[in-house]
PDB file of N, CA and C in Angstrom:
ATOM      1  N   UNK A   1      98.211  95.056 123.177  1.00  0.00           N
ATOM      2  CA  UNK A   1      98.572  96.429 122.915  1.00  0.00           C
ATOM      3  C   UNK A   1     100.089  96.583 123.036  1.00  0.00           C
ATOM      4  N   UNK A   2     100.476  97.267 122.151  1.00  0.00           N
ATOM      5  CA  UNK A   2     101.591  97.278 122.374  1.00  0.00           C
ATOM      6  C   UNK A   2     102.407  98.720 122.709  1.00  0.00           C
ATOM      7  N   UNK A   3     103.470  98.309 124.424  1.00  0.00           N
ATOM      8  CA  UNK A   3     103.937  99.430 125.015  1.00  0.00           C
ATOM      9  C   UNK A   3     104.826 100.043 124.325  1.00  0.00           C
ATOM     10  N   UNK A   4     104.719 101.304 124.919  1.00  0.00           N
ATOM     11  CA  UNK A   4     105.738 102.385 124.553  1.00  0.00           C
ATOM     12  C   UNK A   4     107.188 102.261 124.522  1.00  0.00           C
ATOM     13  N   UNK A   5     107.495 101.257 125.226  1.00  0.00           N
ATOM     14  CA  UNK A   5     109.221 100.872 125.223  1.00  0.00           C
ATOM     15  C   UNK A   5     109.407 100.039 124.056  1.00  0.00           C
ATOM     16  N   UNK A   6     108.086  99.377 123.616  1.00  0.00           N
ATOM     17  CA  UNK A   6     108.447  98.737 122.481  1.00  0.00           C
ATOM     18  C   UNK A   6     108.702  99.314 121.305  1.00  0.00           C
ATOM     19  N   UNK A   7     107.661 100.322 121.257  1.00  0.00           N
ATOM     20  CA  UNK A   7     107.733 100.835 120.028  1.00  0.00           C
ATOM     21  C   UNK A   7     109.251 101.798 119.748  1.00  0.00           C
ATOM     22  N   UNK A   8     109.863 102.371 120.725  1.00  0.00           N
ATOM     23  CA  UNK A   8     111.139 103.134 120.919  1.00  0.00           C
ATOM     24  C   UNK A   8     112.173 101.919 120.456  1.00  0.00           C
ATOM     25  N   UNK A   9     112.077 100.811 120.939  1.00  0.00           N
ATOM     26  CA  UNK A   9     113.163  99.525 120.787  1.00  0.00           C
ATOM     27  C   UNK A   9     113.003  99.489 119.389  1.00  0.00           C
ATOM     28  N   UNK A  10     111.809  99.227 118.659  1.00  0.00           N
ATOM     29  CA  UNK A  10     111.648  98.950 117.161  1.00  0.00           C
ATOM     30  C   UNK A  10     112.279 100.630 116.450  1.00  0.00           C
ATOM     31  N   UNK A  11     111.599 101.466 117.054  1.00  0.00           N
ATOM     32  CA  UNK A  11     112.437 102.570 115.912  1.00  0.00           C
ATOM     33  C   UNK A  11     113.570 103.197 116.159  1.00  0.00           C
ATOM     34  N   UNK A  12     114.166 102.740 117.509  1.00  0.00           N
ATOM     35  CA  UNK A  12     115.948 101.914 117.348  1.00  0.00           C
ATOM     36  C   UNK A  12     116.796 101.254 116.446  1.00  0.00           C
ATOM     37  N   UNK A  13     116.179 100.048 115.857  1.00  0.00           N
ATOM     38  CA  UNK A  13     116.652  99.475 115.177  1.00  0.00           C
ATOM     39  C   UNK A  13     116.382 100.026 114.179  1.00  0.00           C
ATOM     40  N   UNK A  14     114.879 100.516 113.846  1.00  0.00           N
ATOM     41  CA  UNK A  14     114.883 100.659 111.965  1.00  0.00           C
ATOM     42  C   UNK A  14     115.980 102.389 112.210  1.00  0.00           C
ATOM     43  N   UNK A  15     116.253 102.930 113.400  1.00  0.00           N
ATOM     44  CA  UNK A  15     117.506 103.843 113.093  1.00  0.00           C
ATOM     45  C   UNK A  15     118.855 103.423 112.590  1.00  0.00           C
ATOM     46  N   UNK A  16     118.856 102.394 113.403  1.00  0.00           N
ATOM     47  CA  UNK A  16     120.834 102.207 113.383  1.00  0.00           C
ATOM     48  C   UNK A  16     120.299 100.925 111.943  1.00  0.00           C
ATOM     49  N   UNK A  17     119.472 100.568 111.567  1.00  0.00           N
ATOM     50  CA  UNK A  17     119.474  99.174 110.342  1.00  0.00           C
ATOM     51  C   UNK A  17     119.742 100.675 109.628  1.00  0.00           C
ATOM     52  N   UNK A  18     118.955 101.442 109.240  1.00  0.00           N
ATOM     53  CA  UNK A  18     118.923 102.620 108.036  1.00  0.00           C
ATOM     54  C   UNK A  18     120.552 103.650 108.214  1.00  0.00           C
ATOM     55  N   UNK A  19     121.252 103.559 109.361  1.00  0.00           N
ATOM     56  CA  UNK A  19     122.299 104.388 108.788  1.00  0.00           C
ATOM     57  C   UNK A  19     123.458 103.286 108.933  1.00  0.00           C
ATOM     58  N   UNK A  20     123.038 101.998 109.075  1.00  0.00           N
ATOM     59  CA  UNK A  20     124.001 101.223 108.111  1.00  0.00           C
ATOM     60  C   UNK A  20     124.131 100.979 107.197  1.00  0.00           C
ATOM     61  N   UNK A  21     122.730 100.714 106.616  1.00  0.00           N
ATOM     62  CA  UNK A  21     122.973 100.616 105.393  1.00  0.00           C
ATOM     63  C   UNK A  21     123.287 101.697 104.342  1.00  0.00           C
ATOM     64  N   UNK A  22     122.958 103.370 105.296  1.00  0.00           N
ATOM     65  CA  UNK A  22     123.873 104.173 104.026  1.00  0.00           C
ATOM     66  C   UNK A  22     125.025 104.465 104.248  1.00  0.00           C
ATOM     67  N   UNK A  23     125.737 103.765 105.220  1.00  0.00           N
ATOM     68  CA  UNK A  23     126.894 104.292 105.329  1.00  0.00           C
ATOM     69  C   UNK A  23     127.851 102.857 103.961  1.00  0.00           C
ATOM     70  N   UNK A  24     126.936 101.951 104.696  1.00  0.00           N
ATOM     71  CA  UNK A  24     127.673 100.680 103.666  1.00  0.00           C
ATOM     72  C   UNK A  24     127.276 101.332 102.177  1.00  0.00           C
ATOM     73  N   UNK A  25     126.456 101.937 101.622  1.00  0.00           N
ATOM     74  CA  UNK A  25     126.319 102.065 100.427  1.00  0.00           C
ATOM     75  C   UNK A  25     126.766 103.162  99.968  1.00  0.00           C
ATOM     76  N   UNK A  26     127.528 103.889 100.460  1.00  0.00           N
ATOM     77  CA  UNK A  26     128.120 104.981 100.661  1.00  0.00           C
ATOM     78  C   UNK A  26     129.888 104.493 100.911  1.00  0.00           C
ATOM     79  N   UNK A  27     130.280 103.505 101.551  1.00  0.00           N
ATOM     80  CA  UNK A  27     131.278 102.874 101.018  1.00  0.00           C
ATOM     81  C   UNK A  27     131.527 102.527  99.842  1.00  0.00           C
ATOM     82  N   UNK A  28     130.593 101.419  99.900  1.00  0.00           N
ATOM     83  CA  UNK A  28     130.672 100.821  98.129  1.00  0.00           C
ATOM     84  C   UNK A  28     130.689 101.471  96.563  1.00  0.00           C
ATOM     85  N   UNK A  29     129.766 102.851  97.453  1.00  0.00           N
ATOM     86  CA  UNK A  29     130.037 104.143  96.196  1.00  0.00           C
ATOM     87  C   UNK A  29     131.733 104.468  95.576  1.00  0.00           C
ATOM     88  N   UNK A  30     131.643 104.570  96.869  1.00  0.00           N
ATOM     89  CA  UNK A  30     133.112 104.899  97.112  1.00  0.00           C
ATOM     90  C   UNK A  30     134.246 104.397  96.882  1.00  0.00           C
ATOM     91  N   UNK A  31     134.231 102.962  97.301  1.00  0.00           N
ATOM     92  CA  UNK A  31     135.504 102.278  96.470  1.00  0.00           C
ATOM     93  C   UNK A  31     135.385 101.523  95.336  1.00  0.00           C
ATOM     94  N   UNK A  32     134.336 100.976  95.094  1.00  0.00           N
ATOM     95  CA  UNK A  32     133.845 100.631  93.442  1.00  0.00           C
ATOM     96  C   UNK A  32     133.964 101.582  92.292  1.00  0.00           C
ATOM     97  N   UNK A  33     134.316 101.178  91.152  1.00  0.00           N
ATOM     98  CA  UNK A  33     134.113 101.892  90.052  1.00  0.00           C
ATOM     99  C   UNK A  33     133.675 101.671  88.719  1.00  0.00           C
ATOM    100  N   UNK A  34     132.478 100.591  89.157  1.00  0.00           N
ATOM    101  CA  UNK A  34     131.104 100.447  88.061  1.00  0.00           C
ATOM    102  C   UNK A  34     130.077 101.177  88.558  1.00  0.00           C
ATOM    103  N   UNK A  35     129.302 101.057  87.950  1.00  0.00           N
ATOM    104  CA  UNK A  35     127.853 101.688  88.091  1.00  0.00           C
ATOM    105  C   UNK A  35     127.182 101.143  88.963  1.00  0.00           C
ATOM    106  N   UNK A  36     127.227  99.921  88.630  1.00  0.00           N
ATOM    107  CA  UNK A  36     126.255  98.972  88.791  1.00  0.00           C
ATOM    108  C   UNK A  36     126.646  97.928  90.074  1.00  0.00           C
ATOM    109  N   UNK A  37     128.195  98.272  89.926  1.00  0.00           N
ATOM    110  CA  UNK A  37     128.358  97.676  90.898  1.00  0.00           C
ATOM    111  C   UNK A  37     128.272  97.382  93.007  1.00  0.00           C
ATOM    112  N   UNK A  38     128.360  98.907  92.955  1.00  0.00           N
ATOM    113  CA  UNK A  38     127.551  99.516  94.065  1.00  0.00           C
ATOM    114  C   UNK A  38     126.545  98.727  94.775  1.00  0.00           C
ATOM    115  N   UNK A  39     125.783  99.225  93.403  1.00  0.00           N
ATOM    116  CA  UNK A  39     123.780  98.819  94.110  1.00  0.00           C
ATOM    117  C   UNK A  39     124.172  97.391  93.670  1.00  0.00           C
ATOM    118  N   UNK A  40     124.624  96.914  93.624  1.00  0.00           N
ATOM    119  CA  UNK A  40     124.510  95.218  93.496  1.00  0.00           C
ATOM    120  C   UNK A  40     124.783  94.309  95.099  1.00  0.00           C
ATOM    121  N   UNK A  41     126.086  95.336  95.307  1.00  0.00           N
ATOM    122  CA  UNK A  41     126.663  94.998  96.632  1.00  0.00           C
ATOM    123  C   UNK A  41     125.578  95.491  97.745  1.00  0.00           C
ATOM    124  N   UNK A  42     125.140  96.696  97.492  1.00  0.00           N
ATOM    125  CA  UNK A  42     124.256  97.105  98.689  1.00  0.00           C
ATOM    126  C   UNK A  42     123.034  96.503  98.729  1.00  0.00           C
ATOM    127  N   UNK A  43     122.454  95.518  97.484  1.00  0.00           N
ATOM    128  CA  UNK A  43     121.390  94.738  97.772  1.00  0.00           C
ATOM    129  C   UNK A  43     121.576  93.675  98.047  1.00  0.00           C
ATOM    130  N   UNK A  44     122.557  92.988  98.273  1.00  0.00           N
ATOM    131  CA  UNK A  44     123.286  92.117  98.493  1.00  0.00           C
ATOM    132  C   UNK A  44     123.949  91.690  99.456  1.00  0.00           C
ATOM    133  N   UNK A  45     124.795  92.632 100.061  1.00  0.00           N
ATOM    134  CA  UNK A  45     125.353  92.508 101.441  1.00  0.00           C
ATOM    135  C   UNK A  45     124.480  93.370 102.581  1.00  0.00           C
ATOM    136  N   UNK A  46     123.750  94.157 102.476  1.00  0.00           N
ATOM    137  CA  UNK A  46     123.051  95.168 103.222  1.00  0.00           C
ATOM    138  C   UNK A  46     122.130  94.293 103.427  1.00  0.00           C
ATOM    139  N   UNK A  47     121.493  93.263 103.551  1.00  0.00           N
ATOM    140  CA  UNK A  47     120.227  93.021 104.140  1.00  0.00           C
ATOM    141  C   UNK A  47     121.268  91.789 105.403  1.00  0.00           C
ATOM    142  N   UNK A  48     121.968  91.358 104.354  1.00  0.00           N
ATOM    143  CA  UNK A  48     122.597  90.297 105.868  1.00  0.00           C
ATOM    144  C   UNK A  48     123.334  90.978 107.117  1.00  0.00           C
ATOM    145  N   UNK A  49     123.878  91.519 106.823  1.00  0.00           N
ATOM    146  CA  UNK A  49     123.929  92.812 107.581  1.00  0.00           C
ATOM    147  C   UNK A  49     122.988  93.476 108.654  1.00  0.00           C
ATOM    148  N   UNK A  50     121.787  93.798 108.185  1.00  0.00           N
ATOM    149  CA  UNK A  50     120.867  94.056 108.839  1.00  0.00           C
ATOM    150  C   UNK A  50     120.096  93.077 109.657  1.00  0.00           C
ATOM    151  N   UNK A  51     120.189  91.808 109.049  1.00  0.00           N
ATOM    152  CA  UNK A  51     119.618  91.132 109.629  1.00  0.00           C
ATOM    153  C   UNK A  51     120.646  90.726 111.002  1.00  0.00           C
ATOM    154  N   UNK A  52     121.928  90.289 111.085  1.00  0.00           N
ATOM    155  CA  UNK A  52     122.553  90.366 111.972  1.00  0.00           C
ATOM    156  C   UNK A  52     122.691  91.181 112.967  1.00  0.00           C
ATOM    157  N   UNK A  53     122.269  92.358 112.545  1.00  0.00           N
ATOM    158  CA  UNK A  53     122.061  93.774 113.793  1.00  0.00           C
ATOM    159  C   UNK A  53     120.534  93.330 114.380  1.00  0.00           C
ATOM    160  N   UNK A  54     119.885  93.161 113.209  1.00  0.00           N
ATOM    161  CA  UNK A  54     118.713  92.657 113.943  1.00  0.00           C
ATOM    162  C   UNK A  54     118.662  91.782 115.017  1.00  0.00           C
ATOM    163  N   UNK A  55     119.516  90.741 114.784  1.00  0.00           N
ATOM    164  CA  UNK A  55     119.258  89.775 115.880  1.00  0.00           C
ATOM    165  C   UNK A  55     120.048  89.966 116.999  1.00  0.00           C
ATOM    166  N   UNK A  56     121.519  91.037 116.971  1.00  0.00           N
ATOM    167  CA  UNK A  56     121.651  91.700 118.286  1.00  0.00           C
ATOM    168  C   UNK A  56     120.887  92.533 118.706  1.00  0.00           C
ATOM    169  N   UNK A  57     120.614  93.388 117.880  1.00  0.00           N
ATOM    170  CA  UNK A  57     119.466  94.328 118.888  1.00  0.00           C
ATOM    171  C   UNK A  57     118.192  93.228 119.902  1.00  0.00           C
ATOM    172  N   UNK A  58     117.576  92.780 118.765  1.00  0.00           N
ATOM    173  CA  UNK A  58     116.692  92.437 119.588  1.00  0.00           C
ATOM    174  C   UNK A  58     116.895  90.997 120.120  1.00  0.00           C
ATOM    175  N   UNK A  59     117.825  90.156 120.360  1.00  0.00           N
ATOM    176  CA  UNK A  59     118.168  89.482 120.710  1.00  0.00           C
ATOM    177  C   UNK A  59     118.985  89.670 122.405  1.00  0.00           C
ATOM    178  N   UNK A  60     120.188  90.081 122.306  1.00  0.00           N
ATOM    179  CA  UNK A  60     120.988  90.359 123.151  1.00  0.00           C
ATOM    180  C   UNK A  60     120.814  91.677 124.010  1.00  0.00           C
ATOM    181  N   UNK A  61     119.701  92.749 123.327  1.00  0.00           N
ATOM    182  CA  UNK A  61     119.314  94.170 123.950  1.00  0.00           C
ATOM    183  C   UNK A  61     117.911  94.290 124.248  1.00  0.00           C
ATOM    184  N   UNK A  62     117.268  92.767 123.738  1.00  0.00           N
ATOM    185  CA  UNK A  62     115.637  92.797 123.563  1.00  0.00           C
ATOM    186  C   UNK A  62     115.281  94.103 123.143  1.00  0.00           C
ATOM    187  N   UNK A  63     115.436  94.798 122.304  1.00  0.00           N
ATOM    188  CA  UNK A  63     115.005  95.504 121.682  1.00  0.00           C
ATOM    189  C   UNK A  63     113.501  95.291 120.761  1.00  0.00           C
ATOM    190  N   UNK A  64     112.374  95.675 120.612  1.00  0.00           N
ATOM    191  CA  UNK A  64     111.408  95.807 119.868  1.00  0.00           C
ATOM    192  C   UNK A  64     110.584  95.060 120.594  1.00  0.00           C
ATOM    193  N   UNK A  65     109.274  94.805 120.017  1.00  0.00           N
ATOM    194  CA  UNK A  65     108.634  94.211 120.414  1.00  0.00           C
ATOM    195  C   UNK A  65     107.966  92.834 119.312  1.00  0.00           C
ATOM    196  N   UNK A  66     106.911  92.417 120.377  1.00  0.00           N
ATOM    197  CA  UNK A  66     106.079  91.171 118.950  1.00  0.00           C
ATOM    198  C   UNK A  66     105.188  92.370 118.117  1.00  0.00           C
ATOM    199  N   UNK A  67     105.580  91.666 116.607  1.00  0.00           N
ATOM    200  CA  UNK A  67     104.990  92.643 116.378  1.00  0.00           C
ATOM    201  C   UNK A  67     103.498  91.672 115.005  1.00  0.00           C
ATOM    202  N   UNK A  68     103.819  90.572 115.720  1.00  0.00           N
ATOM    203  CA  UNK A  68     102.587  89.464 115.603  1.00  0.00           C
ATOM    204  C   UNK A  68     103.060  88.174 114.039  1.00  0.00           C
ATOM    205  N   UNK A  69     103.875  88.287 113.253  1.00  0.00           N
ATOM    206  CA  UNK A  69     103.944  87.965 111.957  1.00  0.00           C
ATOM    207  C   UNK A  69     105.886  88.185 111.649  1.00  0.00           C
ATOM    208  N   UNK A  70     105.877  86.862 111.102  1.00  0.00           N
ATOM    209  CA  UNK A  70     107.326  87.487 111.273  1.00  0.00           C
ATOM    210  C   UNK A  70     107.783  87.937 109.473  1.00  0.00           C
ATOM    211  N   UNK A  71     106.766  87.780 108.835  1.00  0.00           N
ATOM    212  CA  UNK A  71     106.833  88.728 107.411  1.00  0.00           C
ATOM    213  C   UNK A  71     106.949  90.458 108.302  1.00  0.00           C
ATOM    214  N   UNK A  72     106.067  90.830 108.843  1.00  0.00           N
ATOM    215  CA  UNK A  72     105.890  92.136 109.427  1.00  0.00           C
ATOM    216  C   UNK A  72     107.097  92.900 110.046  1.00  0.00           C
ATOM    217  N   UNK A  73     107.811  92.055 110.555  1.00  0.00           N
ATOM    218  CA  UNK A  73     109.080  91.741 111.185  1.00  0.00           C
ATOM    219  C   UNK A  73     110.426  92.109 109.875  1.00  0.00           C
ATOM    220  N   UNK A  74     110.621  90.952 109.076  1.00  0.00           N
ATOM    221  CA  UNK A  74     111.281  91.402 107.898  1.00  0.00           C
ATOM    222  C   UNK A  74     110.843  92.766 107.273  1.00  0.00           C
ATOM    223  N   UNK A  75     109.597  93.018 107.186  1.00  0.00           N
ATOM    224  CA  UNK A  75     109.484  94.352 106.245  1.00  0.00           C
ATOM    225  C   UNK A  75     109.659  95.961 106.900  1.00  0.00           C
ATOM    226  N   UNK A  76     109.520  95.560 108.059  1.00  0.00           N
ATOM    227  CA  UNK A  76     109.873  96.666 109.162  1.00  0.00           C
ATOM    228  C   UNK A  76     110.901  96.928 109.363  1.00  0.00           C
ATOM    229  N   UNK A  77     112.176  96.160 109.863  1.00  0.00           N
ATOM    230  CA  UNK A  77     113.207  95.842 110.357  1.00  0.00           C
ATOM    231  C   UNK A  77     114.338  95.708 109.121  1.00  0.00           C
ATOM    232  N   UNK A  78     113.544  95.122 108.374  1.00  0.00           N
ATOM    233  CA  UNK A  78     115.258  94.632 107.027  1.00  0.00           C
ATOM    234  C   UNK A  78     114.781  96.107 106.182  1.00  0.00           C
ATOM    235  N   UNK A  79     113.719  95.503 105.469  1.00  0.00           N
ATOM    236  CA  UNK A  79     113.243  96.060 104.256  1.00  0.00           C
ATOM    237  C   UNK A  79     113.190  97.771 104.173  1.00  0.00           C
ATOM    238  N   UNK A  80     112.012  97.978 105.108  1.00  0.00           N
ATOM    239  CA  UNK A  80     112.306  99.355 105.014  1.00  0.00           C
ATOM    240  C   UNK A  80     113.570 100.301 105.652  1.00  0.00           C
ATOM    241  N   UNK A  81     114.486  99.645 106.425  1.00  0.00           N
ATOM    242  CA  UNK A  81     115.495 100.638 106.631  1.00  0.00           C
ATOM    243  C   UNK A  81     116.454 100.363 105.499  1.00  0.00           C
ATOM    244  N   UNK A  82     116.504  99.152 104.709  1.00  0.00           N
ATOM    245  CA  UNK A  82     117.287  99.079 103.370  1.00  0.00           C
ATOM    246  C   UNK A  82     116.979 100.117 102.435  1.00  0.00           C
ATOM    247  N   UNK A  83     115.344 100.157 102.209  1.00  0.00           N
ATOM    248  CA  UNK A  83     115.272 101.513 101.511  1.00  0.00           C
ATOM    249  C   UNK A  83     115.226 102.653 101.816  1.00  0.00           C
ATOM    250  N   UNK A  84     115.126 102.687 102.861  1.00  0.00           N
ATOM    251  CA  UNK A  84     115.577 104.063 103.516  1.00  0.00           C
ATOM    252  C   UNK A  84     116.769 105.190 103.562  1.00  0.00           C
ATOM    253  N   UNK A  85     117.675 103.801 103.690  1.00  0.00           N
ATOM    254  CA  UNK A  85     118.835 103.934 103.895  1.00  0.00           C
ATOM    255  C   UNK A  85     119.952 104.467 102.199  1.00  0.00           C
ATOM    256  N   UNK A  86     119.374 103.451 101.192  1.00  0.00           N
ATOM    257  CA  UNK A  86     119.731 103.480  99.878  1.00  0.00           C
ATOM    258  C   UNK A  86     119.158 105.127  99.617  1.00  0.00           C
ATOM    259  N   UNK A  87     117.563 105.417  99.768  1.00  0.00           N
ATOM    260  CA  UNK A  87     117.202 106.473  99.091  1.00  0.00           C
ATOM    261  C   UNK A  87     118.395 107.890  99.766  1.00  0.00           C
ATOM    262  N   UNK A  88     118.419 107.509 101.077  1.00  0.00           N
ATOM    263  CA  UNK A  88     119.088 108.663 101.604  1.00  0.00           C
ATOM    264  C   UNK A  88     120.998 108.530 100.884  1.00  0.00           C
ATOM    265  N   UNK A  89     121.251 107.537 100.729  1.00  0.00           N
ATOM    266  CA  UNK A  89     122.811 107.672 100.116  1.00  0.00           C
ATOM    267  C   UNK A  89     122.392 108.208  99.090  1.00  0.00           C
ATOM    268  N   UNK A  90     121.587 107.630  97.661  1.00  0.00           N
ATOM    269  CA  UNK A  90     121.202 107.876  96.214  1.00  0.00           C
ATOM    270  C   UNK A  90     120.875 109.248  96.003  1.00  0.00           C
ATOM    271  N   UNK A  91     119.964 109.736  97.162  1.00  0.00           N
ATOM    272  CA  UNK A  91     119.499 110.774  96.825  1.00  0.00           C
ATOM    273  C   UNK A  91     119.682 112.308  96.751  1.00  0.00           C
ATOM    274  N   UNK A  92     119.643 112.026  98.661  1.00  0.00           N
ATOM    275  CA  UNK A  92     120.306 113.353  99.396  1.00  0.00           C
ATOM    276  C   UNK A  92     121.289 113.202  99.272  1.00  0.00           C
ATOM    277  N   UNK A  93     122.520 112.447  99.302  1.00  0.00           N
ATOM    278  CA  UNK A  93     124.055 112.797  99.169  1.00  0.00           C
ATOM    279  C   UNK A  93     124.413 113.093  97.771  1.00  0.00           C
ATOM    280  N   UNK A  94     125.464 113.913  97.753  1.00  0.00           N
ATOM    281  CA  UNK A  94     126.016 114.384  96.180  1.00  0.00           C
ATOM    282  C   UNK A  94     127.001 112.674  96.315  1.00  0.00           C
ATOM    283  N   UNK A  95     127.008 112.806  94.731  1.00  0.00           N
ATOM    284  CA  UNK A  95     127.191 111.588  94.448  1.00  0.00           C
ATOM    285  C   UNK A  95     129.097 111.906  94.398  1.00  0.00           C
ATOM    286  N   UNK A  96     130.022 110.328  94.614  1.00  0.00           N
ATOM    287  CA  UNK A  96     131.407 110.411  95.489  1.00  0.00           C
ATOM    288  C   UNK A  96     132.147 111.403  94.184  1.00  0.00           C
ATOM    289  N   UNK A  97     131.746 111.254  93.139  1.00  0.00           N
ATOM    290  CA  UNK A  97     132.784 112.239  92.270  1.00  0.00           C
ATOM    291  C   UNK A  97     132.562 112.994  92.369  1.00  0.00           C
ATOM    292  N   UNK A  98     131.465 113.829  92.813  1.00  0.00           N
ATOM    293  CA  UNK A  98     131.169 115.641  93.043  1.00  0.00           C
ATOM    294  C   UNK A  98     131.546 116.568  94.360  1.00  0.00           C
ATOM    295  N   UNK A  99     132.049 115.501  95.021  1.00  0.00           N
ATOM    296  CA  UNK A  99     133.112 116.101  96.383  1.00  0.00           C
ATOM    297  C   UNK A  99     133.827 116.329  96.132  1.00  0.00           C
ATOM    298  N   UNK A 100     134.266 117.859  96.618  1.00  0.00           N
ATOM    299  CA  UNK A 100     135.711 118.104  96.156  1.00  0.00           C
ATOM    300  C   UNK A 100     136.616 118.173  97.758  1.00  0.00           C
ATOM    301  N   UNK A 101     137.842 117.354  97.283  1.00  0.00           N
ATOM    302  CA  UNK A 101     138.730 116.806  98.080  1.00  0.00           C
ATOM    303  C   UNK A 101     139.565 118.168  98.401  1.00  0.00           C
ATOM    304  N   UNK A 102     140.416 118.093  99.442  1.00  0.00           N
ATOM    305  CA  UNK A 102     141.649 118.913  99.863  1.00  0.00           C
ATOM    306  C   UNK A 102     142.632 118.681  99.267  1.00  0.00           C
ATOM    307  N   UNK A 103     143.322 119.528  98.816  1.00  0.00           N
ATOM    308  CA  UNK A 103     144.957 118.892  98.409  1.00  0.00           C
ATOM    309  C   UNK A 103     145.560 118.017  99.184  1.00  0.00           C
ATOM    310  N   UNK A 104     145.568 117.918 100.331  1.00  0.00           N
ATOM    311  CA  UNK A 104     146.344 116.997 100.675  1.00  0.00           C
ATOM    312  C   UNK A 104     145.831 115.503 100.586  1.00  0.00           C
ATOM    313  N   UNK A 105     144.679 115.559 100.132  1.00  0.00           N
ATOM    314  CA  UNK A 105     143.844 113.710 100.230  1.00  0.00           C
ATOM    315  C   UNK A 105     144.222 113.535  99.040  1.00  0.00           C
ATOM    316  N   UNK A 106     144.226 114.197  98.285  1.00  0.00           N
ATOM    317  CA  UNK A 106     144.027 113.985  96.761  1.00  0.00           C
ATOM    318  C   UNK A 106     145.991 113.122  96.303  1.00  0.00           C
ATOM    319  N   UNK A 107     146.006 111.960  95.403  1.00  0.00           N
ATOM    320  CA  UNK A 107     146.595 111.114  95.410  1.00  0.00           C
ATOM    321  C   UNK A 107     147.457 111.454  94.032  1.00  0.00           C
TER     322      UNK A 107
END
């Protein structure tokens, strides 16, 4: 069975994996200027990424628990805070050209 500290440790990580990866994809929005190039980088660099947080969290903070399968593990931990994370940059945020800047940022 698995305890209650575990389950808090695991939806720890799928917190801080999911607002890295929209903050990284939310960079890449940002200083790229293809289309395509963005979501290439954020499927791309965002999972190694995650996986490296992964293995501090639960490595160095023991964070999460067994959660029996280590496919179960990847799809919990990488996968779904990757999409999580993407839908919430893609979706809910106005996209980087529809912010309007201050005079003084503006170049």
């Amino acid at each position: 069975m698995v305890a209650v500290i575990d389950l808090v440790g695991l939806l720890v990580i799928v917190l801080v994996n999911s607002a890295v990866t929209a903050l990284m994809t939310r960079f890449f929005r940002v200083r790229l200027d293809t289309r395509w190039g963005s979501v290439i980088y954020s499927l791309l660099l965002c999972p190694v990424a995650l996986f490296v947080l992964l293995l501090v969290l639960s490595g160095v903070f023991k964070l999460g628990g067994n959660l029996g399968s280590r496919a179960l593990v990847v799809l919990a931990t990488i996968f779904f805070p990757l999409g999580l994370g993407l839908t919430f940059d893609y979706v809910w945020m106005p996209a980087p050209d529809e912010v309007e800047l201050p005079e003084t940022m503006r170049q």
